[in-house]
Protein backbone atom coordinates (compact mmCIF):
# COMPACT_ATOMS: atom_id res chain seq x y z
CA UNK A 1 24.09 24.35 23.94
CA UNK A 2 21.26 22.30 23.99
CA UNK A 3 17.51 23.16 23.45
CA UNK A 4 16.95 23.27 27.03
CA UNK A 5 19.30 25.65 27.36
CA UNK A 6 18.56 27.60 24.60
CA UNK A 7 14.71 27.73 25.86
CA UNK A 8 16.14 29.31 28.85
CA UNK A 9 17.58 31.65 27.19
CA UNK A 10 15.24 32.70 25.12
CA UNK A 11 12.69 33.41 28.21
CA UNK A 12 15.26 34.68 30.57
CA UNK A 13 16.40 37.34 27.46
CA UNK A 14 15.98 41.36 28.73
CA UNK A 15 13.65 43.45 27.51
CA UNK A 16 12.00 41.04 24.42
CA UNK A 17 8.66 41.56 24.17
CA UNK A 18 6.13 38.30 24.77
CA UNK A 19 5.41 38.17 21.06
CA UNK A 20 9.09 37.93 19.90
CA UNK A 21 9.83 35.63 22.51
CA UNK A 22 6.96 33.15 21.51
CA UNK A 23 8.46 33.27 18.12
CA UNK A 24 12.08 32.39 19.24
CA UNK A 25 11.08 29.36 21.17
CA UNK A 26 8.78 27.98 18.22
CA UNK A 27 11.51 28.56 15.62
CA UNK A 28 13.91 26.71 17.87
CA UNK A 29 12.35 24.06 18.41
CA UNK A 30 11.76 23.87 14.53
CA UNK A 31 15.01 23.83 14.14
CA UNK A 32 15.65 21.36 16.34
CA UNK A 33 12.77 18.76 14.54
CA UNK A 34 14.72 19.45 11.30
CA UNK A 35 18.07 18.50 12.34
CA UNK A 36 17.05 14.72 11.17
CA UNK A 37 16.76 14.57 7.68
CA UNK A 38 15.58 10.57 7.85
CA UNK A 39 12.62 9.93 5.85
CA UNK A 40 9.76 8.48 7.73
CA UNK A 41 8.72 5.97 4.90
CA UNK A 42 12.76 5.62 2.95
CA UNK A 43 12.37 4.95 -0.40
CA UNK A 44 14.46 1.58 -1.21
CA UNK A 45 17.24 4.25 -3.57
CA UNK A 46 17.41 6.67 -0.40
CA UNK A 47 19.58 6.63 2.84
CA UNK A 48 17.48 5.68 5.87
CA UNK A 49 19.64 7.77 8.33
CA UNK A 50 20.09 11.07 6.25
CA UNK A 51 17.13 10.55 2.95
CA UNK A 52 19.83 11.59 0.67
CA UNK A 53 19.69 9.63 -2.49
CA UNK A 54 22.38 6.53 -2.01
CA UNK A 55 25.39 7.05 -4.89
CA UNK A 56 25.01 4.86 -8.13
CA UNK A 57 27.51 2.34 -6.76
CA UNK A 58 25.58 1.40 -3.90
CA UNK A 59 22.05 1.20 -6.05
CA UNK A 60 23.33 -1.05 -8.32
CA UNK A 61 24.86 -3.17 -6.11
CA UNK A 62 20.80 -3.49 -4.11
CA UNK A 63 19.61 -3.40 -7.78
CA UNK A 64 21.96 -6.76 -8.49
CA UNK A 65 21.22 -8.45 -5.04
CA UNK A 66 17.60 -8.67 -5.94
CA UNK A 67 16.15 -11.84 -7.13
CA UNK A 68 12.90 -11.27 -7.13
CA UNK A 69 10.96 -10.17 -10.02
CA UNK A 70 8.30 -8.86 -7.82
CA UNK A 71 10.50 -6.51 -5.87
CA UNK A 72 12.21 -5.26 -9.06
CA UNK A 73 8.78 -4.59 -10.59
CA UNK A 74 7.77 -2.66 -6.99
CA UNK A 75 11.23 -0.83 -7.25
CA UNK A 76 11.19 0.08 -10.69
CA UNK A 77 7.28 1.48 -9.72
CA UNK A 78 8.47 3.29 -6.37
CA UNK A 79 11.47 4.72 -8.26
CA UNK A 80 9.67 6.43 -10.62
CA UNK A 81 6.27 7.83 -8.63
CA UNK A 82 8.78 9.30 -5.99
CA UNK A 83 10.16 11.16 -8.82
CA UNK A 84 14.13 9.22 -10.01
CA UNK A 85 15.57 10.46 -12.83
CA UNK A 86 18.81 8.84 -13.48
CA UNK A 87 18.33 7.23 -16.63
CA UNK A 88 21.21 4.64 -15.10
CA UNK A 89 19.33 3.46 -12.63
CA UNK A 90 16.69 2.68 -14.49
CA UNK A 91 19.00 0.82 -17.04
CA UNK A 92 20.30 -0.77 -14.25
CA UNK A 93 16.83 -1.97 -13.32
CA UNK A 94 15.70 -3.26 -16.40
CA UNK A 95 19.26 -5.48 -17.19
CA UNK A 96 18.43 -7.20 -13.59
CA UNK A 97 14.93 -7.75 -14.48
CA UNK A 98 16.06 -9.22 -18.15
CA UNK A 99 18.78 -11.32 -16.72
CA UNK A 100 15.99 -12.90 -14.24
CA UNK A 101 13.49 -13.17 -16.57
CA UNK A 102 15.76 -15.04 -18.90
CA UNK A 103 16.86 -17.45 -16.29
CA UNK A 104 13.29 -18.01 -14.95
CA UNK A 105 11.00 -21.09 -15.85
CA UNK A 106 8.20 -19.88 -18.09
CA UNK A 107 4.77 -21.26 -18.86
CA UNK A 108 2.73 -20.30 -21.88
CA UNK A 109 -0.58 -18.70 -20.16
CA UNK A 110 -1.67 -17.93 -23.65
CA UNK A 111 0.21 -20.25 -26.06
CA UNK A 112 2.13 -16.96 -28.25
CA UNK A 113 0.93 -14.39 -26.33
CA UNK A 114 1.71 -14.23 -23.10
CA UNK A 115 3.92 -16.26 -20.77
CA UNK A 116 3.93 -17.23 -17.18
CA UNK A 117 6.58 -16.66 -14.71
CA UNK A 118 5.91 -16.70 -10.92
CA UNK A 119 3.81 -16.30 -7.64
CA UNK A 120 4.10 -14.16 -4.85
CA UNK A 121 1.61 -14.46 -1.76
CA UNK A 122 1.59 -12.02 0.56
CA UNK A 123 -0.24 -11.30 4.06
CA UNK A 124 -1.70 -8.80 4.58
CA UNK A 125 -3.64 -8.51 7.77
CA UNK A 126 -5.89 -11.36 9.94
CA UNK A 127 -6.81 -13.45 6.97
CA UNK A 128 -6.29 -11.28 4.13
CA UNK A 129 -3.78 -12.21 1.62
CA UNK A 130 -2.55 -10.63 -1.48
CA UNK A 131 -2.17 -12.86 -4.26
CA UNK A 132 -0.15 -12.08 -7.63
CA UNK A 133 1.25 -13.87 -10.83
CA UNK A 134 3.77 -12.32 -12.97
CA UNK A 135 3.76 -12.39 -17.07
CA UNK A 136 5.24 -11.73 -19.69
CA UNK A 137 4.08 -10.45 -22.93
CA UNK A 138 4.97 -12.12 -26.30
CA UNK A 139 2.71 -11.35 -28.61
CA UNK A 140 0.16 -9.11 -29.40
CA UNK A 141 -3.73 -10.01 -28.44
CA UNK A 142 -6.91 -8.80 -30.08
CA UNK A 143 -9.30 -9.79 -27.38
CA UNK A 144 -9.42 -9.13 -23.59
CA UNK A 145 -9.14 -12.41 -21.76
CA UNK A 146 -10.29 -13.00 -18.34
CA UNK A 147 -7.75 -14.40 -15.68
CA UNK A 148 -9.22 -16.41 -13.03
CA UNK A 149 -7.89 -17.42 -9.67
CA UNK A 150 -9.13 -20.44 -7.79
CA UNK A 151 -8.20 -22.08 -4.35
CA UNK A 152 -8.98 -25.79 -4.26
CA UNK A 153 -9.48 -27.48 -0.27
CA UNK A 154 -9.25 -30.53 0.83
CA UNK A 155 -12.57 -32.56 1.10
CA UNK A 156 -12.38 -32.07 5.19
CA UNK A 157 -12.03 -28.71 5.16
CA UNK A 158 -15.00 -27.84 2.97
CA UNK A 159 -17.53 -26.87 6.06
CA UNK A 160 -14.97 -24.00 6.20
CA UNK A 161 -15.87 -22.66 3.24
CA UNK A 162 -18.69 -19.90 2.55
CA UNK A 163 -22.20 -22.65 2.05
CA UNK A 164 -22.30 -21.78 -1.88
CA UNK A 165 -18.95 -22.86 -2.15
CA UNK A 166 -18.61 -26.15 0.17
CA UNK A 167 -20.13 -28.30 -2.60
CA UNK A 168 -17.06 -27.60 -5.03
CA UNK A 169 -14.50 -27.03 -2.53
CA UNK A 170 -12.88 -24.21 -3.63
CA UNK A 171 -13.04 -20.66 -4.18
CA UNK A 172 -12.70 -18.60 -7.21
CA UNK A 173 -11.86 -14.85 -8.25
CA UNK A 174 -11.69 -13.56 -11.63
CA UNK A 175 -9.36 -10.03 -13.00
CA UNK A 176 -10.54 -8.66 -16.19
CA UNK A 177 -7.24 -7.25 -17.26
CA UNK A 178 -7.43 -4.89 -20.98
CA UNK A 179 -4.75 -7.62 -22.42
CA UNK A 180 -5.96 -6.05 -26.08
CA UNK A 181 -3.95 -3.03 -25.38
CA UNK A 182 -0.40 -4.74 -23.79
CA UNK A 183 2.26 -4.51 -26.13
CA UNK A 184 5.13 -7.48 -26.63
CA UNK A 185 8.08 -7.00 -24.35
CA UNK A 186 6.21 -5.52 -21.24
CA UNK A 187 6.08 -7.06 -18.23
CA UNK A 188 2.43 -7.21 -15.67
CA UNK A 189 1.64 -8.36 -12.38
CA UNK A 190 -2.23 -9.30 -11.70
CA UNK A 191 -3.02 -9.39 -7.93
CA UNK A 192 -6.01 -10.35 -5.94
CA UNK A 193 -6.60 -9.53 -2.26
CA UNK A 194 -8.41 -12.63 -0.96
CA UNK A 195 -9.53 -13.62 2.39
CA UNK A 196 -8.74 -17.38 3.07
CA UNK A 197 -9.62 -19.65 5.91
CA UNK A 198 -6.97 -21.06 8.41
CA UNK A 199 -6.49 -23.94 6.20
CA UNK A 200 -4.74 -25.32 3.31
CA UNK A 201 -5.38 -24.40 -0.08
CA UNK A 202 -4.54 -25.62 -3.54
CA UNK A 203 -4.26 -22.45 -5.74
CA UNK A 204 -4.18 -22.36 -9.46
CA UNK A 205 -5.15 -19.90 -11.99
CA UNK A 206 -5.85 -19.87 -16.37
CA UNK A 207 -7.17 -17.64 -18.87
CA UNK A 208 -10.36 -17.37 -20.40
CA UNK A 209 -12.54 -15.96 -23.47
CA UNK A 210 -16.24 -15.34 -22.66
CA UNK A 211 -18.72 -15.98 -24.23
CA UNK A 212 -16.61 -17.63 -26.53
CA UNK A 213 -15.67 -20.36 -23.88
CA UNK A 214 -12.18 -20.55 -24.77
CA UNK A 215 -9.82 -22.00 -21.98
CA UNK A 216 -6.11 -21.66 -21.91
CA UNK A 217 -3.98 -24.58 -19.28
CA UNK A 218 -3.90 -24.37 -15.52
CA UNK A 219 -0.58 -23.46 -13.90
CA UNK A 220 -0.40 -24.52 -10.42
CA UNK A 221 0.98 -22.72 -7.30
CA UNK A 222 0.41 -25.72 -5.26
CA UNK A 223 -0.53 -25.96 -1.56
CA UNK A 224 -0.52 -22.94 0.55
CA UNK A 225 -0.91 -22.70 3.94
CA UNK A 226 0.01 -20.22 6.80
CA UNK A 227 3.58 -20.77 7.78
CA UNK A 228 1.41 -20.38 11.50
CA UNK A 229 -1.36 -22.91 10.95
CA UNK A 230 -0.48 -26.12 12.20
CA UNK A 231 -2.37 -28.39 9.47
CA UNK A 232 -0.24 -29.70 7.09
CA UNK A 233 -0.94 -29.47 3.64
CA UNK A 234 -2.30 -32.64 2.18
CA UNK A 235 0.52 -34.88 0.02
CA UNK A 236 0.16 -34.89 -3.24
């Protein structure tokens, strides 16, 4: 019977009093809401047609398909603030993340201290993007050093840029992450939502002391532009 029916029913029904009746059809059509157990927002370890948790077999075989170290470090996050608690898994999510990180191509940020690994740039919305490096920590740090992000343009596309910022041709962001207190063997992302032009961009980033005026090397991203924008980046 279907709740069309049963909502006939339920009115049509001898001798139940309005109240009663009221009560039927709202706890019907409950009912009827609940029969769908699928999650509005799925976690990446649940079933998106049923929300039940997906068996350990089938999370470690989307744990060992990912090759991002971004996505692990998101999964590894979402897994434990939605509340997982198979030690396993999170085994499982650590040996993936190892086994990348010893196959990636590293870059000593801070010479001893902590090493480079990646970029990720997302987009977020009109021309907001989210950009984010990934380290790794090697050795233990006394001071709190200062990342800072820049985006380098190309000398025709200056006029684009805010007028305090047109002369130098690029823009700059800095993250003032509490490196003092990040032990050896942990891994951080630093992320910076920036708004950016519909143009190219050369985007690099290095670690500084201040006021000391100590200044670790660049590493590069390179040229980034909207897969939709239609200027080419400029050759190298």
């Amino acid at each position: 019977m279907n709740l069309l029916k049963k909502l006939f029913c339920v009115d049509r029904a001898a001798n139940l009093p309005k109240a009663l009746t009221g009560f039927c059809v709202l706890f019907l059509v409950l009912s009827a809401a609940s029969c769908s157990r699928a999650p509005e927002d799925p976690a990446w370890f649940q079933s998106t047609t049923s929300g039940d948790i997906l068996t350990s077999t089938q999370l470690g075989e989307r744990i060992n398909r990912t090759d991002s170290l971004f996505d692990l470090f998101d999964m590894k996050r979402e897994y434990i603030l939605r509340g997982g608690e198979s030690e396993k898994i999170m085994i499982a999510l650590d040996k993936r993340r190892d086994k990348l990180t010893e196959a990636a191509d590293t870059f000593p940020a801070i010479p001893d201290k902590l090493d480079f690994l990646g970029w990720d740039i997302d987009k977020m919305d009109n021309n907001k993007y989210r950009i984010s490096c990934y380290f790794v920590v090697v050795g233990k740090m006394d001071k709190n050093w200062i990342f800072k992000l820049l985006a380098k343009v190309d000398e025709k596309h200056a006029p684009m840029l805010p007028p305090e910022n047109q002369k130098g041709r690029r823009m700059k962001w800095q993250v003032f992450p509490k490196t003092s207190i990040w032990d050896p063997g942990e891994h951080k992302i630093l992320s910076e939502l920036v708004e950016l032009q519909p143009i190219p961009y050369n985007i690099y980033g290095r670690f500084f002391l201040w006021p000391e005026g100590k200044y670790q090397d660049v590493f590069s991203y390179g040229w980034f532009a909207d897969p939709d924008l239609t200027t080419n980046p400029p050759s190298e």
